[in-house]
Protein backbone atom coordinates (compact mmCIF):
# COMPACT_ATOMS: atom_id res chain seq x y z
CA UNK A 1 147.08 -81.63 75.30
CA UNK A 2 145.26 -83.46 72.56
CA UNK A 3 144.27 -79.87 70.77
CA UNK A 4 147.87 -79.33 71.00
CA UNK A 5 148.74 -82.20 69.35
CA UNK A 6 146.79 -81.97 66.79
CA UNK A 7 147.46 -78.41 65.99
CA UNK A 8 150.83 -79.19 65.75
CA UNK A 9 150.83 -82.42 63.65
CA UNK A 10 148.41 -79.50 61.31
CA UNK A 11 150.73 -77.04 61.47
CA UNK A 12 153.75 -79.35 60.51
CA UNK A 13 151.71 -81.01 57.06
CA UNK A 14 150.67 -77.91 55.94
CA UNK A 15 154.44 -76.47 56.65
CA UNK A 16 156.26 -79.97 55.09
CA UNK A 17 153.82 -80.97 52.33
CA UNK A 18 153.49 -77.32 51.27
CA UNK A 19 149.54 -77.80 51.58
CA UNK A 20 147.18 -75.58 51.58
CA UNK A 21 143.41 -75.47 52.52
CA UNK A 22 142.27 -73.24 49.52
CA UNK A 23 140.28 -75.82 47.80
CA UNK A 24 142.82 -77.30 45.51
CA UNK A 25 141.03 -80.57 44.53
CA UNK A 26 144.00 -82.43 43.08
CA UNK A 27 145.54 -82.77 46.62
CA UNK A 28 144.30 -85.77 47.75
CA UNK A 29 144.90 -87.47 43.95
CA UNK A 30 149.25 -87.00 44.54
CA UNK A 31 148.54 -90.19 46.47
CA UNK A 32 146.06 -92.12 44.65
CA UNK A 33 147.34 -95.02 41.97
CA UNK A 34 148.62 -93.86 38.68
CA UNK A 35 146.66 -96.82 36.84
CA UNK A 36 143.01 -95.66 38.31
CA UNK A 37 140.95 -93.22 36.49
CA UNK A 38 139.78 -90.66 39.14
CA UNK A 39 136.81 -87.97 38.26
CA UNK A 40 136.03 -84.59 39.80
CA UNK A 41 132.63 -84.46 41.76
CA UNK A 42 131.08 -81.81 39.12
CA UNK A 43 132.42 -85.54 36.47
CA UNK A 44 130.94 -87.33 38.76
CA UNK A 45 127.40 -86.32 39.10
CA UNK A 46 127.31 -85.75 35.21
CA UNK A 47 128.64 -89.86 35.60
CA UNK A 48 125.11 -90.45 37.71
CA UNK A 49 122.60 -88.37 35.64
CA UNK A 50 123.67 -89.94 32.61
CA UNK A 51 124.67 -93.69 32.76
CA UNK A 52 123.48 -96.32 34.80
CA UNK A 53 126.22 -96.16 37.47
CA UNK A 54 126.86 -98.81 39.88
CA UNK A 55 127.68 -96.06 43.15
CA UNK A 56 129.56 -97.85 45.72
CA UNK A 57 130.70 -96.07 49.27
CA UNK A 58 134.10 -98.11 50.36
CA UNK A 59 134.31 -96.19 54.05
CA UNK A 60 132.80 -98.21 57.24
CA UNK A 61 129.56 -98.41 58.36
CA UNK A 62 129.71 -95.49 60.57
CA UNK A 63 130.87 -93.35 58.21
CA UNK A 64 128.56 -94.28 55.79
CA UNK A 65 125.30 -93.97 58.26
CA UNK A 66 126.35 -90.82 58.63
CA UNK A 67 125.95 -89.65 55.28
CA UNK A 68 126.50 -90.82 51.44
CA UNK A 69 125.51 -90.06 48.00
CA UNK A 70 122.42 -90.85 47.43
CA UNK A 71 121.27 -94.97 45.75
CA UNK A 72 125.50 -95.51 46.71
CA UNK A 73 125.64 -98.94 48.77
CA UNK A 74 128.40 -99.81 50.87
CA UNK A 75 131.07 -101.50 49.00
CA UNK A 76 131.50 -105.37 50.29
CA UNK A 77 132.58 -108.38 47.74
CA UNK A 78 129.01 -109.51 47.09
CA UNK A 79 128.38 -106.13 45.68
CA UNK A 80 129.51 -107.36 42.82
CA UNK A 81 128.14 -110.97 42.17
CA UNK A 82 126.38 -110.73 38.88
CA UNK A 83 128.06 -107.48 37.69
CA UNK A 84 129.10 -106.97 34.03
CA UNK A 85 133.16 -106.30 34.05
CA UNK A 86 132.05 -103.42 31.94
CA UNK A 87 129.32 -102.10 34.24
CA UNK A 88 130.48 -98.41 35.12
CA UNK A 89 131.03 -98.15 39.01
CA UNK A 90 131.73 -95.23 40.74
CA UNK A 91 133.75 -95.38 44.12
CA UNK A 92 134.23 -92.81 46.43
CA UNK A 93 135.18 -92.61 50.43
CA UNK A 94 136.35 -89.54 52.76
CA UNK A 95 139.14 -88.14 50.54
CA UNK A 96 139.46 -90.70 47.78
CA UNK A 97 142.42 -92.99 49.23
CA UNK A 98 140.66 -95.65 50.07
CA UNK A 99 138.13 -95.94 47.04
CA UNK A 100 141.40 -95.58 45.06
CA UNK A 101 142.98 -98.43 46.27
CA UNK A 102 139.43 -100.52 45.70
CA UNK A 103 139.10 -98.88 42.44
CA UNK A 104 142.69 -100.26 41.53
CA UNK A 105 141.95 -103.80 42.73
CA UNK A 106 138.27 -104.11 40.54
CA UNK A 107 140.59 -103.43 37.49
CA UNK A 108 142.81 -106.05 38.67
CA UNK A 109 140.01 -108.49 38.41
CA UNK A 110 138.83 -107.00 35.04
CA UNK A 111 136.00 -104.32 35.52
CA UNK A 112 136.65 -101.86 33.19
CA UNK A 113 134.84 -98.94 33.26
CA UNK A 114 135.68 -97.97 37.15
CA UNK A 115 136.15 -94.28 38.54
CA UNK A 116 137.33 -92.77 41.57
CA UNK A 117 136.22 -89.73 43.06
CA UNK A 118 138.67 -87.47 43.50
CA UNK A 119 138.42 -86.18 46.80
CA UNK A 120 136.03 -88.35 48.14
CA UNK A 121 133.14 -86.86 49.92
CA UNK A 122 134.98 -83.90 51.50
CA UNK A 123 135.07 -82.54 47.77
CA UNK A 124 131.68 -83.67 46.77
CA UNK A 125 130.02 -81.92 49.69
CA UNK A 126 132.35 -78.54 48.97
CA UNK A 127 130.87 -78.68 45.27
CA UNK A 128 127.52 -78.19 46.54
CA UNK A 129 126.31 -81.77 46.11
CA UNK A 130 124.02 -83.18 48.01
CA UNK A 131 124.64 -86.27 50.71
CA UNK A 132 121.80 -88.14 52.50
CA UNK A 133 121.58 -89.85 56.02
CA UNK A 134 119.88 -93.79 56.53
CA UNK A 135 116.26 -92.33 56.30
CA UNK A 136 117.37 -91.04 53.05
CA UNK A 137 117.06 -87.61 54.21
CA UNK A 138 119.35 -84.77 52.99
CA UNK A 139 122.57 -84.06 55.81
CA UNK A 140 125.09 -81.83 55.92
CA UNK A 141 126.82 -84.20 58.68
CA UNK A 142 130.21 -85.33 56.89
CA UNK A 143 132.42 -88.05 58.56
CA UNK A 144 135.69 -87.02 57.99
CA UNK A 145 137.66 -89.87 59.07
CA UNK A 146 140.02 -87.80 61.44
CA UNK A 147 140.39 -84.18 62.54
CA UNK A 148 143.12 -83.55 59.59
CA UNK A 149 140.55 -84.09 56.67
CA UNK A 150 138.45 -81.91 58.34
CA UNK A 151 140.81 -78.68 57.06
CA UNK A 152 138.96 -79.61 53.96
CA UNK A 153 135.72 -79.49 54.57
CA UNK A 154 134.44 -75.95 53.30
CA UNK A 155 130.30 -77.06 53.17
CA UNK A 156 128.65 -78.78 55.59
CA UNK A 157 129.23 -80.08 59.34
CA UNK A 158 132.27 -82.45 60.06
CA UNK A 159 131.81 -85.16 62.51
CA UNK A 160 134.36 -88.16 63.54
């Protein structure tokens, strides 16, 4: 019954929303904040080599065990103690909702140089980028939040 389910509540987004599962990485963004600057993962990893970015990973700790760019901490508060408001920080989760929403509220309290990644992890790990488990060891495990986000996922192993 639960395959069912879910096949049908599949069926019905990609039938409603129009969406497809082709790769199109500004799906996810149609929901993110119009006032928060959000970067492709190719952006993005051109972001790490060449600044001094601040990487933060906004998803839970079970998500994040799992797998997360690598030197990214999980985002809490104190994260940011001591941080320059013009620091560059990059924030990413499973599809770039979340990290969105965070990204919006750091600008609200005057950072200034914040990005979103556009399609989170599931994108990041479809562009061939590498994620890393607690030991710091390359994964292809991705946590994709729920079975839905998981129609994304074109590299690597999806786990809930």
């Amino acid at each position: 019954m639960k395959f069912f389910r879910i096949l049908f509540f599949s069926i019905l987004g990609l039938t409603v929303f129009g969406l497809g599962v082709s790769g199109d990485q500004t799906f996810f963004s149609h929901w993110y904040p119009s006032t928060v600057k959000s970067i492709d993962p190719d952006i993005a990893q051109e972001l790490i080599s060449t600044q001094d970015v601040l990487i933060l990973d906004v998803r839970e700790g079970r998500e994040f065990n799992m797998s997360h760019l690598q030197n990214a901490l999980p985002f809490e508060s104190k994260s940011l103690e001591n941080i320059s408001k013009q620091q560059p920080i990059l924030l990413y989760c499973t599809v770039g909702y979340r990290s969105a929403l965070a990204a919006e509220d750091l600008q609200k309290q005057g950072f200034q140089n914040v990005y979103n990644m556009n399609g989170g992890l599931i994108y990041w790990k479809n562009s061939n980028q590498k994620v890393y488990d607690l030991s710091d060891q390359e994964t292809d495990s991705i946590h994709v939040f729920n079975n839905f986000y998981s129609l994304w996922l074109r590299n690597g192993i999806s786990s809930l």
